[in-house]
Protein backbone atom coordinates (compact mmCIF):
# COMPACT_ATOMS: atom_id res chain seq x y z
CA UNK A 1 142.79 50.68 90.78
CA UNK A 2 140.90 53.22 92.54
CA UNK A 3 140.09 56.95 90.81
CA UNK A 4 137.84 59.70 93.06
CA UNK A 5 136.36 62.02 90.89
CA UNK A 6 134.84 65.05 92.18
CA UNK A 7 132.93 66.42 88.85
CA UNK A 8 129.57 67.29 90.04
CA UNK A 9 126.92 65.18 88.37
CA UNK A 10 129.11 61.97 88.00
CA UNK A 11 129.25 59.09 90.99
CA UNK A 12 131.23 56.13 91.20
CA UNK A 13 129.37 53.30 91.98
CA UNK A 14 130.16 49.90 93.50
CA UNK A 15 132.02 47.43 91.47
CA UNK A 16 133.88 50.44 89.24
CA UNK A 17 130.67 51.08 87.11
CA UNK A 18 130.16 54.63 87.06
CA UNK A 19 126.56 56.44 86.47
CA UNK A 20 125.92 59.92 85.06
CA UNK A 21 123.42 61.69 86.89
CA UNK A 22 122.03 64.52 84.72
CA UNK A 23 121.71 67.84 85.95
CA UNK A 24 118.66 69.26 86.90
CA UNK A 25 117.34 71.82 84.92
CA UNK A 26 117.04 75.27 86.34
CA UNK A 27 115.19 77.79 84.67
CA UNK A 28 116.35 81.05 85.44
CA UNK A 29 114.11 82.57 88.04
CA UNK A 30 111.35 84.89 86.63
CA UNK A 31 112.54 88.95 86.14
CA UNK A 32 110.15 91.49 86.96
CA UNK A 33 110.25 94.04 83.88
CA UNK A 34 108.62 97.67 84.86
CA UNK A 35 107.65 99.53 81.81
CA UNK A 36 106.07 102.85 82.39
CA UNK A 37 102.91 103.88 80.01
CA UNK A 38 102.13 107.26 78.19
CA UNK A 39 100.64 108.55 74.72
CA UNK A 40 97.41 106.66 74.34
CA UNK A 41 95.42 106.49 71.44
CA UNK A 42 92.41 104.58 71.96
CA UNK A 43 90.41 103.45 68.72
CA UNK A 44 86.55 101.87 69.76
CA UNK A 45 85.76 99.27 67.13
CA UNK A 46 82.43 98.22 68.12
CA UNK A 47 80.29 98.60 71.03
CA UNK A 48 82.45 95.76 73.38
CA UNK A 49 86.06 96.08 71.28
CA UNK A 50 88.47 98.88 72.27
CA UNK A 51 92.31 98.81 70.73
CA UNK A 52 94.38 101.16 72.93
CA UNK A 53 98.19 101.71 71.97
CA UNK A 54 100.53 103.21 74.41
CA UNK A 55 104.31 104.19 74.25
CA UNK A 56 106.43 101.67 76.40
CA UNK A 57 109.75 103.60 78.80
CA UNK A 58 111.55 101.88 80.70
CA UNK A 59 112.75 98.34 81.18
CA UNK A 60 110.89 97.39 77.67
CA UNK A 61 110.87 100.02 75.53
CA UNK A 62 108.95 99.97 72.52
CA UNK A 63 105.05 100.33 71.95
CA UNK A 64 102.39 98.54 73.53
CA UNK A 65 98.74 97.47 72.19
CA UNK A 66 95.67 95.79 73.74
CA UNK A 67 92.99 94.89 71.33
CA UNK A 68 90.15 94.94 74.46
CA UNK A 69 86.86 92.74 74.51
CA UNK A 70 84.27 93.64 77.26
CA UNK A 71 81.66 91.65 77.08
CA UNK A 72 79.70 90.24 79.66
CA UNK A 73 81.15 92.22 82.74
CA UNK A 74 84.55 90.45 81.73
CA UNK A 75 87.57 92.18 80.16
CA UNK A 76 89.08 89.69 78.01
CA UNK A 77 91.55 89.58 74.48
CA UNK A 78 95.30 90.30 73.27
CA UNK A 79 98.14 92.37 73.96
CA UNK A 80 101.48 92.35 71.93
CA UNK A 81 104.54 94.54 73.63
CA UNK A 82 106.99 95.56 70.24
CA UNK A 83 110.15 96.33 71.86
CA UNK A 84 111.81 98.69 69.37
CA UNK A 85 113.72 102.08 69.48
CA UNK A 86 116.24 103.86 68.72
CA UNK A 87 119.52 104.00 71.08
CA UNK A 88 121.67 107.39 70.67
CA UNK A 89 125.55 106.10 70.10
CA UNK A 90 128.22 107.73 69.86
CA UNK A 91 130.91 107.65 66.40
CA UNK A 92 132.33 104.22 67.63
CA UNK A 93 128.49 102.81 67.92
CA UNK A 94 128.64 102.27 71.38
CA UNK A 95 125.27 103.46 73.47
CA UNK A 96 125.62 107.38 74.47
CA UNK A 97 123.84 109.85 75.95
CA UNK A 98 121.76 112.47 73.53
CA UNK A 99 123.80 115.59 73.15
CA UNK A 100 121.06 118.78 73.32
CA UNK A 101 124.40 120.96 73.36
CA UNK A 102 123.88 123.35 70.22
CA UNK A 103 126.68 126.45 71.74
CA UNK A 104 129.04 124.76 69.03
CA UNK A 105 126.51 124.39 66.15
CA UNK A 106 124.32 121.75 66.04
CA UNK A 107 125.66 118.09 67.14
CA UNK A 108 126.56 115.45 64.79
CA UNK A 109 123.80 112.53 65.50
CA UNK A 110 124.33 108.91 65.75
CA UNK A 111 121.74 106.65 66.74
CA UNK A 112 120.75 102.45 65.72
CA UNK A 113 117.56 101.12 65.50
CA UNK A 114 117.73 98.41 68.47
CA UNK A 115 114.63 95.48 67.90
CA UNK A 116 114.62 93.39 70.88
CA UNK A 117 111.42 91.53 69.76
CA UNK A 118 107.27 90.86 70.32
CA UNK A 119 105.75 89.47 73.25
CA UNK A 120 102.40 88.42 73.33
CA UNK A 121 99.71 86.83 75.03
CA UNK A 122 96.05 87.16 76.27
CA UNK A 123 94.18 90.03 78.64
CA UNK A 124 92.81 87.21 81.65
CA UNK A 125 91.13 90.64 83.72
CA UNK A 126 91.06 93.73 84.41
CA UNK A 127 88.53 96.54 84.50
CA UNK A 128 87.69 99.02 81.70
CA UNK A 129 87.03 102.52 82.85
CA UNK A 130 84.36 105.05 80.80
CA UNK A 131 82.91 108.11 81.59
CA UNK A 132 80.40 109.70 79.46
CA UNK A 133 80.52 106.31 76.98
CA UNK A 134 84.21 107.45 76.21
CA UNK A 135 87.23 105.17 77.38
CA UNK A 136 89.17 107.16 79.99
CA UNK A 137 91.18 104.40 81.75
CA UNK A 138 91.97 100.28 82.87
CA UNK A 139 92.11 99.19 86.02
CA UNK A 140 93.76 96.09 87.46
CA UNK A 141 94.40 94.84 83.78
CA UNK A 142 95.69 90.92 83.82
CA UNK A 143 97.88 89.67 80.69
CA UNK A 144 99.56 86.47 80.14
CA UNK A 145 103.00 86.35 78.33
CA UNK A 146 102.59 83.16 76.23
CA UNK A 147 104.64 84.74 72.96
CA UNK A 148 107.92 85.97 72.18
CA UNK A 149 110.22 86.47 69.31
CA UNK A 150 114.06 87.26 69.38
CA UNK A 151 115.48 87.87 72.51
CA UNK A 152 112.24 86.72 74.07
CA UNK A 153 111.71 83.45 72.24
CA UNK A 154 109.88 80.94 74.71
CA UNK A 155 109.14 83.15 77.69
CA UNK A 156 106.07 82.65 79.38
CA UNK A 157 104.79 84.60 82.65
CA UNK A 158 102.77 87.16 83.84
CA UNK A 159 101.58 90.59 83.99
CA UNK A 160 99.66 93.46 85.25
CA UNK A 161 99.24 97.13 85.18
CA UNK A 162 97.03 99.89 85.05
CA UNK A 163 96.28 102.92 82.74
CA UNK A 164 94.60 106.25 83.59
CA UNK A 165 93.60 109.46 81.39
CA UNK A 166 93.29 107.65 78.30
CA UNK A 167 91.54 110.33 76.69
CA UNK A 168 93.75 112.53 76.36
CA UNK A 169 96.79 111.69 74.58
CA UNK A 170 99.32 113.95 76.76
CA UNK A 171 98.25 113.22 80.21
CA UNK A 172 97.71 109.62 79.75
CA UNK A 173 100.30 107.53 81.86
CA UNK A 174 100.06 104.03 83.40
CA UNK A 175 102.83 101.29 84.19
CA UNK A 176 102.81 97.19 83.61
CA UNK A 177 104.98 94.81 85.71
CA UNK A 178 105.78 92.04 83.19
CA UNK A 179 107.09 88.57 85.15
CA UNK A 180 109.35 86.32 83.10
């Protein structure tokens, strides 16, 4: 008796035996997450350590902090991206957009605290920028993404940005490209 199947990953050999042949694995192929940079506060903890946090819009939203090392000529340490915030919803809890209308008194707000997770990894480059001795910007920053919790549990990748005006806490901007 003769049976054809036609299930991929199965094959009928000679002789009726018949031989599983796993699937390959497939990771998805690697996102590119653009999160765009503002509010820095910049703490200097010793003469080569510099922690700068920045506010995280966009893809990732949450807050962002590089603990900075630059010794040597070399930029080098740790980053960790908490992606937490608050989404607006409406009464039935599903995602909404912010209601600024007061003409009827002021609106009824609903809003859940979404926590997506931590990644993590180490600064591999990049360029600190000063300007008098204080920290105004970085420049060609490299991070690897070797952490993440939650939703972001084993990811691993790449990324790099940039970060201008640090200074000053309301003209600050910069942006990261995160690959994963």
């Amino acid at each position: 008796m003769r049976v054809r199947l036609r299930c991929l990953g199965i094959r009928v050999l000679a002789a009726g035996f018949i031989a599983l042949i796993p699937a390959a694995a497939s990771a998805a192929d690697p996102q590119i997450h653009n999160v765009a940079l503002r509010g820095a506060r910049v703490s200097v903890v010793s003469p080569t350590r510099v922690v700068v946090s920045m506010e995280a819009q966009g893809d990732l939203r949450g807050e962002l902090t590089l603990t900075l090392d630059a010794a040597d000529g070399h930029l080098a340490g740790e980053w960790a991206l908490v992606v937490r915030y608050l989404q607006d919803v409406d009464a039935n809890g599903l995602p909404a957009i912010p209601d600024f209308d007061e003409t009827n008194g002021e609106p009824k707000e609903h809003f859940v605290l979404v926590d997506k997770g931590t990644l993590s990894g180490a600064v591999t480059g990049g360029v600190l920028t000063l300007q008098d001795g204080t920290v105004t910007g970085v420049e060609s920053i490299d991070l690897s993404v070797s952490s993440g919790s939650l939703t972001f549990d084993g990811v691993s990748g790449s990324a790099v940005g940039a970060a201008s005006d640090l200074q000053d806490i309301l003209a600050s901007s910069g942006s990261l490209a995160l690959t994963f």
